[in-house]
N, C-alpha and C. Protein backbone atom coordinates (compact mmCIF):
# COMPACT_ATOMS: atom_id res chain seq x y z
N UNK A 1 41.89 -90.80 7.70
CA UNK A 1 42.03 -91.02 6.27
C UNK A 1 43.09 -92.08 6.05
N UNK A 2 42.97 -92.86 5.07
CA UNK A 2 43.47 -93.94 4.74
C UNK A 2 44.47 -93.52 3.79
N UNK A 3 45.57 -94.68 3.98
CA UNK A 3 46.41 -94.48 2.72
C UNK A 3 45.70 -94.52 0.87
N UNK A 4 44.66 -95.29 0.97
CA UNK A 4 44.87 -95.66 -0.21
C UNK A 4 43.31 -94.28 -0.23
N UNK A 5 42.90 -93.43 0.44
CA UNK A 5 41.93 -92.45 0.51
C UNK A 5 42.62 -91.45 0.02
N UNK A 6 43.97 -91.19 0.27
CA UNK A 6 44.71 -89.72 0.03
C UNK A 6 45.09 -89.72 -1.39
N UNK A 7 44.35 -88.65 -2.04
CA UNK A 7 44.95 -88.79 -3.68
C UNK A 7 45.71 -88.29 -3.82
N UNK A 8 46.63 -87.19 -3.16
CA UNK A 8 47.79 -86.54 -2.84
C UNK A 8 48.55 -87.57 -3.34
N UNK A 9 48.91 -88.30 -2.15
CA UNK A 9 50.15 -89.41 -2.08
C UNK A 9 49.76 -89.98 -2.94
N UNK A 10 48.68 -90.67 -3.32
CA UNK A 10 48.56 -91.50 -4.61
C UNK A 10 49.13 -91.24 -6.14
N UNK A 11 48.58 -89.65 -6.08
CA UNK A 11 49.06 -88.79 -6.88
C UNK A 11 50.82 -88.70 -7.43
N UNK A 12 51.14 -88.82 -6.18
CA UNK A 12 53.12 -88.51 -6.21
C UNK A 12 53.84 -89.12 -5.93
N UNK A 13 52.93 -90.98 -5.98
CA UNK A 13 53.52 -92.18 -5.91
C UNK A 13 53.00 -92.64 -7.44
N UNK A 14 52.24 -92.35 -8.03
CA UNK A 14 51.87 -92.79 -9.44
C UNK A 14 52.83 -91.67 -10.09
N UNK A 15 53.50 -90.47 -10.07
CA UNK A 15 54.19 -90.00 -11.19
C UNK A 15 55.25 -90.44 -10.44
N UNK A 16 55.91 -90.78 -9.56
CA UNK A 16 56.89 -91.54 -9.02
C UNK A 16 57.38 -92.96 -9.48
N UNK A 17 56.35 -93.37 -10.34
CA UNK A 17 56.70 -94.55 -11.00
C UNK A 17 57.33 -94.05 -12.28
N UNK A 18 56.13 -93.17 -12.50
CA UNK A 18 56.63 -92.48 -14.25
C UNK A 18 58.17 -91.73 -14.12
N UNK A 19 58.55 -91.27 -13.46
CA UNK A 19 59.44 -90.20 -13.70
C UNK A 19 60.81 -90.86 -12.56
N UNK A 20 60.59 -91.37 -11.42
CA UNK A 20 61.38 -91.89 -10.56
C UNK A 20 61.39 -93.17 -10.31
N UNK A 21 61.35 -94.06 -10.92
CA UNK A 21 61.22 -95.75 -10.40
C UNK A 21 61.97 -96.05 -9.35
N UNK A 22 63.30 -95.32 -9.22
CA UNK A 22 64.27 -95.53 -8.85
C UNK A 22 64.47 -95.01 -7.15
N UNK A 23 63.38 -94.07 -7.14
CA UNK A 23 63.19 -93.65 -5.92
C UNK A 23 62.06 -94.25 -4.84
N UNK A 24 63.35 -94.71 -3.69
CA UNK A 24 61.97 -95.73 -2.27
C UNK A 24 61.04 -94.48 -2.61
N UNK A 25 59.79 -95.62 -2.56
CA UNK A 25 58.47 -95.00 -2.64
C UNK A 25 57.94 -95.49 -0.60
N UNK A 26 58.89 -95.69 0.39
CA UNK A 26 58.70 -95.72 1.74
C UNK A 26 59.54 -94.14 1.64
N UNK A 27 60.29 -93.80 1.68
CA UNK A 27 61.05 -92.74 1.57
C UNK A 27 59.72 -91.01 0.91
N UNK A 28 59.30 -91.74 0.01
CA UNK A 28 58.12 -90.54 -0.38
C UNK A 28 57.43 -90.22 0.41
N UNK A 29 56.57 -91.77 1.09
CA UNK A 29 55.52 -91.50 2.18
C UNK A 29 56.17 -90.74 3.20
N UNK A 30 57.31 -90.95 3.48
CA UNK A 30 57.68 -90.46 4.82
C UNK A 30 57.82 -89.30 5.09
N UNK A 31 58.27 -88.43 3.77
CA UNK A 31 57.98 -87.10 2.88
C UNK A 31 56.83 -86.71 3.27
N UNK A 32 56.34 -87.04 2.87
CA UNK A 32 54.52 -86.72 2.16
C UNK A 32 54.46 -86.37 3.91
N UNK A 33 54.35 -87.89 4.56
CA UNK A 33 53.48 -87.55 6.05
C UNK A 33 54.25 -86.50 7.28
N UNK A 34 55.34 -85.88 6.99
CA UNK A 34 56.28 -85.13 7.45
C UNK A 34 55.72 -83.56 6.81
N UNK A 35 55.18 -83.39 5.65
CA UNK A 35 54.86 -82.24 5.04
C UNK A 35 52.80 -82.05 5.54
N UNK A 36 52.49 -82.88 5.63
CA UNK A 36 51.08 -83.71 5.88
C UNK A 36 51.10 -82.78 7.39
N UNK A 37 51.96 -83.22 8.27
CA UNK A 37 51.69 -83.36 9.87
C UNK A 37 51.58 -81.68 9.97
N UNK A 38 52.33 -81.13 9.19
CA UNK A 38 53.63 -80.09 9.75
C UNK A 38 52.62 -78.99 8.63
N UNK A 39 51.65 -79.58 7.88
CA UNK A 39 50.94 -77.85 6.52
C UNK A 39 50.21 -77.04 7.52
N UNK A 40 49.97 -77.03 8.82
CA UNK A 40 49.42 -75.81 9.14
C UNK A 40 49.78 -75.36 10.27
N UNK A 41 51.10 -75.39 10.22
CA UNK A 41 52.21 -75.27 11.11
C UNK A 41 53.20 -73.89 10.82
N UNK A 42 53.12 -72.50 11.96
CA UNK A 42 53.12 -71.63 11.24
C UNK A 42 54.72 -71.59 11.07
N UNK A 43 55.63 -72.33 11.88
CA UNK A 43 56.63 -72.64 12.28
C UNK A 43 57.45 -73.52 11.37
N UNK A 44 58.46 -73.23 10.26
CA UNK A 44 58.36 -73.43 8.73
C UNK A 44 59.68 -74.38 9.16
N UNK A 45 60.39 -74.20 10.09
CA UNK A 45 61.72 -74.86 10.60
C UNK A 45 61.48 -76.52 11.18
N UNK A 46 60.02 -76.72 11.64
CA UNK A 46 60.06 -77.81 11.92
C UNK A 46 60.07 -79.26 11.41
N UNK A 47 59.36 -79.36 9.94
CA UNK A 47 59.45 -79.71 9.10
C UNK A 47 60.71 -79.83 7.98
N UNK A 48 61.09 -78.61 7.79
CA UNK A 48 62.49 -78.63 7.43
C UNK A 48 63.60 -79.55 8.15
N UNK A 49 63.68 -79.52 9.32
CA UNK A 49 64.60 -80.19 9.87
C UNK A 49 64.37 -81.49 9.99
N UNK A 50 62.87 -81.92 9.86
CA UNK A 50 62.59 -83.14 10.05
C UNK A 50 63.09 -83.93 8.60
N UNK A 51 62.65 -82.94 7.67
CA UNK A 51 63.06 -83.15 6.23
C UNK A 51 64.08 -83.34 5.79
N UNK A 52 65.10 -82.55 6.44
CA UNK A 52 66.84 -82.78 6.24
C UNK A 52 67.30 -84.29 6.74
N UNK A 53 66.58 -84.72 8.16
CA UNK A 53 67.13 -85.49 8.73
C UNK A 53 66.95 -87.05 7.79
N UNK A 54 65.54 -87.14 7.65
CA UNK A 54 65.01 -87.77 7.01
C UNK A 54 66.03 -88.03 5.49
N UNK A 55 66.04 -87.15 4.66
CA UNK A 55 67.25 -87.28 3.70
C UNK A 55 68.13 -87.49 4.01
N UNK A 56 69.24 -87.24 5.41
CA UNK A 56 69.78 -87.66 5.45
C UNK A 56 70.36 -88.61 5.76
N UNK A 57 69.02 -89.08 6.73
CA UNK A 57 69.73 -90.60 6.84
C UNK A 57 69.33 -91.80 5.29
N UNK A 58 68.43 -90.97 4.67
CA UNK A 58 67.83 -91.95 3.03
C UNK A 58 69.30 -92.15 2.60
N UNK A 59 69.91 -90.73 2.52
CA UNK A 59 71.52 -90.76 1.85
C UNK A 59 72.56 -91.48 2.12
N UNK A 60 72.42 -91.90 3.64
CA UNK A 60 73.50 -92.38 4.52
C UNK A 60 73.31 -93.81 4.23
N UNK A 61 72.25 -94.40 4.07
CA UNK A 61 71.91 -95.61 3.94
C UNK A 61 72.29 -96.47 2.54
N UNK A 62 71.97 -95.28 1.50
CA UNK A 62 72.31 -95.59 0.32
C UNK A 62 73.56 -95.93 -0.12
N UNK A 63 74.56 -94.38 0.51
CA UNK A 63 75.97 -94.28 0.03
C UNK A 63 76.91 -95.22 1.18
N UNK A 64 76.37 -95.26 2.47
CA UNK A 64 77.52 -95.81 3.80
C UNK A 64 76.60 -97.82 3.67
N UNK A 65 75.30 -97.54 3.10
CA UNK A 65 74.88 -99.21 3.34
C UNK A 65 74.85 -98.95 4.74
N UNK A 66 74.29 -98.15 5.39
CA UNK A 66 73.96 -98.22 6.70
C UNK A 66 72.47 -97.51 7.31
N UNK A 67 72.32 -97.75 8.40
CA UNK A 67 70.98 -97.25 8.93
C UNK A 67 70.92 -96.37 9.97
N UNK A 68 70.91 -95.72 10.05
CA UNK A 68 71.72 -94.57 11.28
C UNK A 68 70.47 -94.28 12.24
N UNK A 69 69.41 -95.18 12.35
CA UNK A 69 68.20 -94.84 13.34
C UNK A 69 68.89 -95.42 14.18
């Protein structure tokens, strides 16, 4: 499935304009395909952590101007 096939993401990148302009819409996808990989996964921690990390380096980048990959 294609990016521009998934109405999901399409979905929560179009109210992402409406409601968040302000938020990387690379940062959503990365969301999205982290929650995507991980929905039938009975193991609820793996995702989470991927999810924390993920924010935290979005945060680190924002507030330090740095890239911590």
């Amino acid at each position: 499935m294609t990016e521009s096939d998934d109405l999901a993401l399409q979905t929560l990148l179009d109210v992402r304009q409406e409601i968040a302009p302000e938020l990387d819409p690379e940062l959503l996808r990365a969301c999205y395909e982290i929650q995507r990989q991980h929905q039938f996964n009975p193991e609820r921690s793996q995702p989470s952590v991927a999810m924390e990390r993920l924010i935290d380096e979005a945060v680190d980048k924002l507030v330090l101007g740095t890239d911590s990959k």
